[in-house]
N, C-alpha and C. Protein backbone atom coordinates (compact mmCIF):
# COMPACT_ATOMS: atom_id res chain seq x y z
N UNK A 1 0.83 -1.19 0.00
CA UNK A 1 0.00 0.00 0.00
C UNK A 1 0.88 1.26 0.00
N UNK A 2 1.98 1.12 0.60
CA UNK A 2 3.01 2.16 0.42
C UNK A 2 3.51 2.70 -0.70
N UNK A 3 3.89 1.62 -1.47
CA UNK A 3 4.48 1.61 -2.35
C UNK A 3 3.63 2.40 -3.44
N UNK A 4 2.27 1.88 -3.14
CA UNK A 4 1.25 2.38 -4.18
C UNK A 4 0.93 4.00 -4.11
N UNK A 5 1.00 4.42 -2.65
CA UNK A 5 0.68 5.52 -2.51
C UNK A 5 2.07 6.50 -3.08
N UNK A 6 3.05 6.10 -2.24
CA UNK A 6 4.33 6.63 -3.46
C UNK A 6 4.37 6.76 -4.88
N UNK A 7 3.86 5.95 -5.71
CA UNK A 7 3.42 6.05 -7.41
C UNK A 7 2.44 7.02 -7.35
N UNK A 8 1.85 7.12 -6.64
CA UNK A 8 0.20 7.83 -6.62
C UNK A 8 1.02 9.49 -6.85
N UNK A 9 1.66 9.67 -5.74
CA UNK A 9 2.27 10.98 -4.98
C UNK A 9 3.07 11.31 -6.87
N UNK A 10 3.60 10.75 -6.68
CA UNK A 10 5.11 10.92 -7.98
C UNK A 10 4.46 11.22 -9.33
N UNK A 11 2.99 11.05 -9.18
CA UNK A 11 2.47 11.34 -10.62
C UNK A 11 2.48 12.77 -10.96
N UNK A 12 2.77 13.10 -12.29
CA UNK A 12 3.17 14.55 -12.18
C UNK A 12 1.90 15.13 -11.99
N UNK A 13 0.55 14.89 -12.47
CA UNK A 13 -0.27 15.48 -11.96
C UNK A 13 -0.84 15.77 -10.66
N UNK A 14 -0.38 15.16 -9.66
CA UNK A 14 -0.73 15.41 -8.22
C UNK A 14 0.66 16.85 -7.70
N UNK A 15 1.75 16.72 -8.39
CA UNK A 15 3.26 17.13 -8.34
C UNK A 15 2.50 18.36 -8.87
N UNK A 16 2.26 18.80 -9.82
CA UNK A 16 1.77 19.72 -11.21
C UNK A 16 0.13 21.08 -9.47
N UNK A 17 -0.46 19.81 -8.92
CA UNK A 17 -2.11 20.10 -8.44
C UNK A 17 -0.96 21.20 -6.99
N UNK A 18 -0.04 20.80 -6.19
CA UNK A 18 0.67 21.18 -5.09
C UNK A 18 1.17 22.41 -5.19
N UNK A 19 2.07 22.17 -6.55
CA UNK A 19 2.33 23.51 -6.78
C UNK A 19 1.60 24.78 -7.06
N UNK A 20 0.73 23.87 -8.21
CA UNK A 20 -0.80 24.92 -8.32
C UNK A 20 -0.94 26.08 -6.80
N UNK A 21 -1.61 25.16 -6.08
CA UNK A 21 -1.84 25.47 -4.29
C UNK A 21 -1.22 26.26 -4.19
N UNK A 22 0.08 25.92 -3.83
CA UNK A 22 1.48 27.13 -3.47
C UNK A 22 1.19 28.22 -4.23
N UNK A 23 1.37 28.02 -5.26
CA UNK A 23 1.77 29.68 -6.00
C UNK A 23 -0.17 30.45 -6.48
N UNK A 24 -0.60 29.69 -6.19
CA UNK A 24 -2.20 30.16 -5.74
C UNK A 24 -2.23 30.91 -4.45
N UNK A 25 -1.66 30.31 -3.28
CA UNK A 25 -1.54 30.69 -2.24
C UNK A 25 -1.11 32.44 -2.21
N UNK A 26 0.23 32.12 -2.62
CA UNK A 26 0.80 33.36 -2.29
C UNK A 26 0.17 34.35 -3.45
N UNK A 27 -0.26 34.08 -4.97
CA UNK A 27 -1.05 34.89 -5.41
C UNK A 27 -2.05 35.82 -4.65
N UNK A 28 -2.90 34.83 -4.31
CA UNK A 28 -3.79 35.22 -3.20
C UNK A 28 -3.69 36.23 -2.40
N UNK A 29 -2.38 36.23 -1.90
CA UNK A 29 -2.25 37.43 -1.03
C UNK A 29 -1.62 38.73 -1.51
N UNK A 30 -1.34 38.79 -3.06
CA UNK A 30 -0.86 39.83 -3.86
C UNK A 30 -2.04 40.41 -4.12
N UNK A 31 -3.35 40.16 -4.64
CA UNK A 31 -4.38 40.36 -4.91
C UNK A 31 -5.27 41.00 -3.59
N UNK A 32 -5.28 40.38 -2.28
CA UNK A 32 -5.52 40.71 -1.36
C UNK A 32 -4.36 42.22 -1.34
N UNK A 33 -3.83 42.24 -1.80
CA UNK A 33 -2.97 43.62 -1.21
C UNK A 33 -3.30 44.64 -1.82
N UNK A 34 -3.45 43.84 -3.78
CA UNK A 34 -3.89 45.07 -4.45
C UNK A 34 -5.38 45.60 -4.15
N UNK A 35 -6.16 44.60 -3.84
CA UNK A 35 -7.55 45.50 -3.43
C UNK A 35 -7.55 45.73 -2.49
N UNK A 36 -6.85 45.77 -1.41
CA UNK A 36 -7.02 46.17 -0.12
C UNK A 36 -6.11 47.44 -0.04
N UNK A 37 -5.35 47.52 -0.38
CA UNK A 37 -4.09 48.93 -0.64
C UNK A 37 -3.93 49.92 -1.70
N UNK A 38 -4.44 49.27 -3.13
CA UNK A 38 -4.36 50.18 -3.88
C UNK A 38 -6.26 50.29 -4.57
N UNK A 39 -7.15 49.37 -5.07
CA UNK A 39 -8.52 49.49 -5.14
C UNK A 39 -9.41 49.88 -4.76
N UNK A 40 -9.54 49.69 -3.25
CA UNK A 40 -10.49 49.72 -2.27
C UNK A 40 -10.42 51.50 -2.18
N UNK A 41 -8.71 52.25 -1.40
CA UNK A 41 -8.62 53.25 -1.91
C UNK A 41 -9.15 54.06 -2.93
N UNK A 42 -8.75 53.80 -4.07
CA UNK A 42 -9.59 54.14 -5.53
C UNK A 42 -11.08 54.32 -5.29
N UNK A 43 -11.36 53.18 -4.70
CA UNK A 43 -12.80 53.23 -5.07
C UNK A 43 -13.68 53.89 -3.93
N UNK A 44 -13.40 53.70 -2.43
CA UNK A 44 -13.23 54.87 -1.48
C UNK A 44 -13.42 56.36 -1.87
N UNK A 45 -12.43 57.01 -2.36
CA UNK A 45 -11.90 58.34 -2.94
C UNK A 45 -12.83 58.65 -3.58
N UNK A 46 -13.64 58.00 -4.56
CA UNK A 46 -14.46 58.00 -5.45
C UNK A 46 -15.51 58.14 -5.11
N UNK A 47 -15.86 57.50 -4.17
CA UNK A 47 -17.23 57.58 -3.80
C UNK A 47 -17.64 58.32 -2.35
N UNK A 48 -16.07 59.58 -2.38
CA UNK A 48 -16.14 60.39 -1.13
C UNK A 48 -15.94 60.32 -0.30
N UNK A 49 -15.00 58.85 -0.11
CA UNK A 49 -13.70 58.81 0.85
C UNK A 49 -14.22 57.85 2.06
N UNK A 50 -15.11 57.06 1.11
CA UNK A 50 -15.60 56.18 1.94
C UNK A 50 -14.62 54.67 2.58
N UNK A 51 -14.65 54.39 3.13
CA UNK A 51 -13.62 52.86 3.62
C UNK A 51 -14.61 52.01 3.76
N UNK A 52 -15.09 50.95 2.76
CA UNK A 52 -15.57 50.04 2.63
C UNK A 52 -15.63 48.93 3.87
N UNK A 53 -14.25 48.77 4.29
CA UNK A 53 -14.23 47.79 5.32
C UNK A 53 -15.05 48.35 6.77
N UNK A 54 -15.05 49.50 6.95
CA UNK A 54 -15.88 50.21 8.25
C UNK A 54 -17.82 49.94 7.50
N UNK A 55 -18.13 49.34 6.55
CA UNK A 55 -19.52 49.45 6.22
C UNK A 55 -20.39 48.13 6.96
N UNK A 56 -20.42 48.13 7.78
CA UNK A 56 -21.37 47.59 8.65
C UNK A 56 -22.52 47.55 9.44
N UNK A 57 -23.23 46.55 9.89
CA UNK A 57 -25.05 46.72 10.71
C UNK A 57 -24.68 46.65 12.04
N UNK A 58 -24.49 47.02 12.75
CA UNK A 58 -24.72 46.52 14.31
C UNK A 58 -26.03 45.55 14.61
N UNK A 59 -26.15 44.44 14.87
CA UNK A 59 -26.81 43.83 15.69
C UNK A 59 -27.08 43.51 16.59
N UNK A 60 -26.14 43.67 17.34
CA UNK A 60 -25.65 43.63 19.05
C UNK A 60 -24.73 43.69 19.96
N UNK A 61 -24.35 44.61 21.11
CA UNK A 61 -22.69 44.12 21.47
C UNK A 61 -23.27 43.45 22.55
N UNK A 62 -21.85 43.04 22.67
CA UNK A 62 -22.27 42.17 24.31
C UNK A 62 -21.77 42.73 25.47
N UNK A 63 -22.32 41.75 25.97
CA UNK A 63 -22.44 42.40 27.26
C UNK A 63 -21.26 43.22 27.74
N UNK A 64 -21.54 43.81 28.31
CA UNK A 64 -19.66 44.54 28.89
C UNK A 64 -18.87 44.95 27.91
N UNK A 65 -19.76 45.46 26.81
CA UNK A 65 -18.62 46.31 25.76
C UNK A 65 -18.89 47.47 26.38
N UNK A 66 -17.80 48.61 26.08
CA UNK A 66 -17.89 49.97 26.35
C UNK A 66 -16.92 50.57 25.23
N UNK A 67 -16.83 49.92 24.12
CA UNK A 67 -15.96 50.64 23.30
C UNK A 67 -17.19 51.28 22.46
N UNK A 68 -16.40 51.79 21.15
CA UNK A 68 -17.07 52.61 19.90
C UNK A 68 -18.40 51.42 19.13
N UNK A 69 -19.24 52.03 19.05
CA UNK A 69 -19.96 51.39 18.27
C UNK A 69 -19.93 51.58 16.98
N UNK A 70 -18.91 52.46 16.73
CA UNK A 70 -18.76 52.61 15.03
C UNK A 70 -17.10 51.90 14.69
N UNK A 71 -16.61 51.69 15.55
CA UNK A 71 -15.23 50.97 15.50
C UNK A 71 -15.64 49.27 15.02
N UNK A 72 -15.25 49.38 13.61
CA UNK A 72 -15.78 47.79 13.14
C UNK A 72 -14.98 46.60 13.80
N UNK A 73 -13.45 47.10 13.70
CA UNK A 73 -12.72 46.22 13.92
C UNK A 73 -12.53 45.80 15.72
N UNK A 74 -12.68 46.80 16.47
CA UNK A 74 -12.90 46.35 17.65
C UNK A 74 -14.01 45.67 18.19
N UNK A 75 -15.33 46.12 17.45
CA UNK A 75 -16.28 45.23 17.73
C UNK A 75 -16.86 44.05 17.13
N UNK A 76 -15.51 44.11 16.12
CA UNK A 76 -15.59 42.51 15.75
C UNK A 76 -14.65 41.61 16.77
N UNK A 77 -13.57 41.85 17.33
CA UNK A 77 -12.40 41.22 18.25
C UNK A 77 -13.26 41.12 19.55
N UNK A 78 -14.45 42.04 19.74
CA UNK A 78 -15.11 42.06 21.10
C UNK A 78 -16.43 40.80 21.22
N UNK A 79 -16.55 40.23 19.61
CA UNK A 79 -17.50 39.64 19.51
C UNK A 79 -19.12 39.89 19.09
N UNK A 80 -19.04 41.37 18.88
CA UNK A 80 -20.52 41.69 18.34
C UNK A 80 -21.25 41.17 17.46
N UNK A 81 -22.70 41.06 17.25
CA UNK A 81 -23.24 40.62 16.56
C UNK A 81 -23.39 41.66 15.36
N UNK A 82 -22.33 41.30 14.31
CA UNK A 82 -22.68 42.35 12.89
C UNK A 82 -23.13 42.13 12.08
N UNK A 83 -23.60 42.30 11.08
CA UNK A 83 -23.19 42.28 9.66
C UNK A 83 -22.36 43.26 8.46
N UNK A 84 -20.96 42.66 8.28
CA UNK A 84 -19.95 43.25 7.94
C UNK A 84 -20.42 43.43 6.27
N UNK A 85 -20.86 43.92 5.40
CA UNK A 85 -21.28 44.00 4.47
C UNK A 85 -20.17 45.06 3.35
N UNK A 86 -19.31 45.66 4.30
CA UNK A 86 -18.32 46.21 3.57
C UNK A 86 -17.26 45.31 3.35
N UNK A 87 -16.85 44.77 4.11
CA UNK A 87 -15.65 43.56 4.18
C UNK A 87 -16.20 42.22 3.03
N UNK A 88 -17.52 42.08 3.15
CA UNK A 88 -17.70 41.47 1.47
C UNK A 88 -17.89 41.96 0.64
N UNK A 89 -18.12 43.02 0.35
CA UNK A 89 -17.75 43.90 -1.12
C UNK A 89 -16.31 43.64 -1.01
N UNK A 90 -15.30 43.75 -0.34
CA UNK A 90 -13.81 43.74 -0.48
C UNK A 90 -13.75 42.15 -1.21
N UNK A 91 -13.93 41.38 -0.01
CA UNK A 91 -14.15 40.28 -0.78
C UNK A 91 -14.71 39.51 -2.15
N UNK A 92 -15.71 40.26 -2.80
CA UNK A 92 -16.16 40.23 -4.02
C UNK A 92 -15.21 40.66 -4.95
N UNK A 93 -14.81 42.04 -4.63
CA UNK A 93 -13.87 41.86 -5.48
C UNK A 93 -12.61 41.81 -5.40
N UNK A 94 -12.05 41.38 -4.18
CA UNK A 94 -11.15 40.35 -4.78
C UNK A 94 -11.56 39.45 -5.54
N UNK A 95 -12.28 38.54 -5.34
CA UNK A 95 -12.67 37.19 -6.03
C UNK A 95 -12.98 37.71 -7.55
N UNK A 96 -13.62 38.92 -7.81
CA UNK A 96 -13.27 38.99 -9.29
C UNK A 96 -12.42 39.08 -9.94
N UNK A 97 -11.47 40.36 -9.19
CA UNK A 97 -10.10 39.98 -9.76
C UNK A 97 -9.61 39.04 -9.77
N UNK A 98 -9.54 37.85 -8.95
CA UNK A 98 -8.58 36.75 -8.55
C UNK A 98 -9.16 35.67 -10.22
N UNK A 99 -10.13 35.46 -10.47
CA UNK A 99 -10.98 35.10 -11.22
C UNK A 99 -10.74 35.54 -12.92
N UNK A 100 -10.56 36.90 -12.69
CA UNK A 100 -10.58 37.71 -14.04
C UNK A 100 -8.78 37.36 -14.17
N UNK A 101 -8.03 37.28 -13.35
CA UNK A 101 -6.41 36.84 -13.70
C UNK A 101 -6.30 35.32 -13.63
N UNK A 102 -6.80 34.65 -13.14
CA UNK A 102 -6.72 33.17 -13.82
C UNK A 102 -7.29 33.08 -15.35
N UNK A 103 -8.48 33.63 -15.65
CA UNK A 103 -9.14 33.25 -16.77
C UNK A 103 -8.20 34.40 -17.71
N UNK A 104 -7.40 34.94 -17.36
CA UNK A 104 -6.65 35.48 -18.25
C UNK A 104 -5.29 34.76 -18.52
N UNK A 105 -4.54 34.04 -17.37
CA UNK A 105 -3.46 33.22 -17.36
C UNK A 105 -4.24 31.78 -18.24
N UNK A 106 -4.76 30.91 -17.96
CA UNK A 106 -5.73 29.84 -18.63
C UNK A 106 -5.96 30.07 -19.79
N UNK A 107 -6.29 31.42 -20.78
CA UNK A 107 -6.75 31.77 -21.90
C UNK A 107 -5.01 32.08 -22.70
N UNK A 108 -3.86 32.46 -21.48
CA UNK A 108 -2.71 32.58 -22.87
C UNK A 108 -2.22 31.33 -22.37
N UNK A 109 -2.71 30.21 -21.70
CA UNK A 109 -2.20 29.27 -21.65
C UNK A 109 -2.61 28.02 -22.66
N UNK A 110 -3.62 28.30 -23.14
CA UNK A 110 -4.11 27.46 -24.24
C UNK A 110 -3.55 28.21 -25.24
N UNK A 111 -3.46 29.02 -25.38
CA UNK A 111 -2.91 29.61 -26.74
C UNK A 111 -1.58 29.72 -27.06
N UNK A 112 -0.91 29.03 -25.77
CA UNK A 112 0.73 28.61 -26.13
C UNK A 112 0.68 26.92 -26.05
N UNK A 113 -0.30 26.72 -25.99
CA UNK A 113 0.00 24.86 -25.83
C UNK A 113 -0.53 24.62 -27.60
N UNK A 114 0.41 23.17 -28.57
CA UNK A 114 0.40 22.94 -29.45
C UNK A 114 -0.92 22.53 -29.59
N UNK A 115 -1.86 22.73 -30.55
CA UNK A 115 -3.00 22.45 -31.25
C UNK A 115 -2.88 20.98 -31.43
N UNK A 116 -3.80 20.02 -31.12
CA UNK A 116 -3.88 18.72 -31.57
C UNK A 116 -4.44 18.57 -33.07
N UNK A 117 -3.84 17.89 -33.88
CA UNK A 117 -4.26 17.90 -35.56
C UNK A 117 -5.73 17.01 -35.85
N UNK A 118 -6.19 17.56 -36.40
CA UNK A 118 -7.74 17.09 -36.01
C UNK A 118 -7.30 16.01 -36.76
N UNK A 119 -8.49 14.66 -36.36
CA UNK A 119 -8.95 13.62 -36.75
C UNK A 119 -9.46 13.81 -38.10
N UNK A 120 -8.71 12.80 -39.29
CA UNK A 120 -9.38 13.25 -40.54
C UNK A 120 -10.42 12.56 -40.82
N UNK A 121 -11.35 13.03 -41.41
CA UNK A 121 -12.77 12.89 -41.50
C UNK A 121 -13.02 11.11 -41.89
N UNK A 122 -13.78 10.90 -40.96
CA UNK A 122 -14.14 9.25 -41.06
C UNK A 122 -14.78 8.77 -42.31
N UNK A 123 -14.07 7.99 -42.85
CA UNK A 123 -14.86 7.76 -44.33
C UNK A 123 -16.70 7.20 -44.27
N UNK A 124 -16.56 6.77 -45.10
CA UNK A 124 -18.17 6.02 -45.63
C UNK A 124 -18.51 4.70 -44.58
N UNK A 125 -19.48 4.58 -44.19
CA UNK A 125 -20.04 3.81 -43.13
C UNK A 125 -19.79 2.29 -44.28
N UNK A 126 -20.18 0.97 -43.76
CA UNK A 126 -20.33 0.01 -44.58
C UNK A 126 -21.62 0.40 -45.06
N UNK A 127 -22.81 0.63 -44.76
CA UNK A 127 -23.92 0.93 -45.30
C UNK A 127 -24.21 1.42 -46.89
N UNK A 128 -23.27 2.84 -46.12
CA UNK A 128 -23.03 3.75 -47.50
C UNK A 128 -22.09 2.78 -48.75
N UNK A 129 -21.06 2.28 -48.45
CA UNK A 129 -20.53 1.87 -49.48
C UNK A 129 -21.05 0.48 -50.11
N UNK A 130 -22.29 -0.08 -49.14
CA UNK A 130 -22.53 -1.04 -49.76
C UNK A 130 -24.09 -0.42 -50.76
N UNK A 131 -24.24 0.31 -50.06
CA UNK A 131 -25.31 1.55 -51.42
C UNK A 131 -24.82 2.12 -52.25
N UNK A 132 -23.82 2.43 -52.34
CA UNK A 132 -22.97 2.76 -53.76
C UNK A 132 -22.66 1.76 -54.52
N UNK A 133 -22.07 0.49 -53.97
CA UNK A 133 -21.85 -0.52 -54.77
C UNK A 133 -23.30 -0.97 -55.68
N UNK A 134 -24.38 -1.44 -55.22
CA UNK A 134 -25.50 -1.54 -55.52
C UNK A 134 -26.10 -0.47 -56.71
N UNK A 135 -25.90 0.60 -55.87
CA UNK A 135 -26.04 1.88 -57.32
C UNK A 135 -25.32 1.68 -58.16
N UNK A 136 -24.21 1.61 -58.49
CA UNK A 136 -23.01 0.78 -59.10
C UNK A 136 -23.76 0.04 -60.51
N UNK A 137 -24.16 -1.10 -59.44
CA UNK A 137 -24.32 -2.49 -60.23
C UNK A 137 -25.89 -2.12 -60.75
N UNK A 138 -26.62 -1.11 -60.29
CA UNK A 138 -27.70 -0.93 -61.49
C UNK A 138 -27.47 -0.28 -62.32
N UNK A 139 -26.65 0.23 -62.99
CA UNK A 139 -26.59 0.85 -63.85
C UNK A 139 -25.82 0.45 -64.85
């Protein structure tokens, strides 16, 4: 069973799926930087200097808070009941971007891999050629 799982591991496609992960990984957090550092900004500024990540519901603090009720991030560490609705817009788009740069890496990646030569067209069924023969022989 060892042995098997070792062949299993060594296949380049499991080798090929790991690395994927890895350099997904740390993508991930380039993307996280650009919308969080340079986008979010942008789009903030734009819409009058708003910070997306502070866009939240209060639902409840608990008991024995005495901090800010407009402080998102402390009354998320304090446990409040929110809904963070700015922090998934961040999240959205990341995920578009993250999305819109794979399907852009994937799209010049087919277009550098060699074209397979199509299959040349399958001749005449036996049917057909035994109806031609026949047409053939009436005439």
């Amino acid at each position: 069973m060892l042995q098997e799982f070792k062949n299993f591991i060594a296949k380049g496609n499991v080798l090929d799926l790991a690395v994927a992960v890895i350099i997904a990984g740390a993508f991930g957090t380039i993307v996280t930087s650009l919308t969080a550092d340079l986008i979010m900004p942008l789009v903030g500024w734009a819409f009058g200097g708003a910070d997306f990540s502070n866009y939240f519901i209060l639902l409840g603090t608990p008991a024995g808070y005495e901090g800010s009720t407009t402080d998102y991030a402390a009354l998320k560490e304090a446990g409040a009941a929110m809904i963070g609705y700015g922090a998934f817009i961040t999240a959205v788009i990341n995920f578009v971007i993250l999305a819109f740069i794979i399907f852009l890496m994937v799209r010049y990646a087919n277009t550098m891999m060699p074209k397979e030569p199509e299959a040349p067209a399958a001749g005449p069924t036996e049917v057909e050629l035994l109806a031609e023969i026949r047409d053939a022989l009436k005439k």
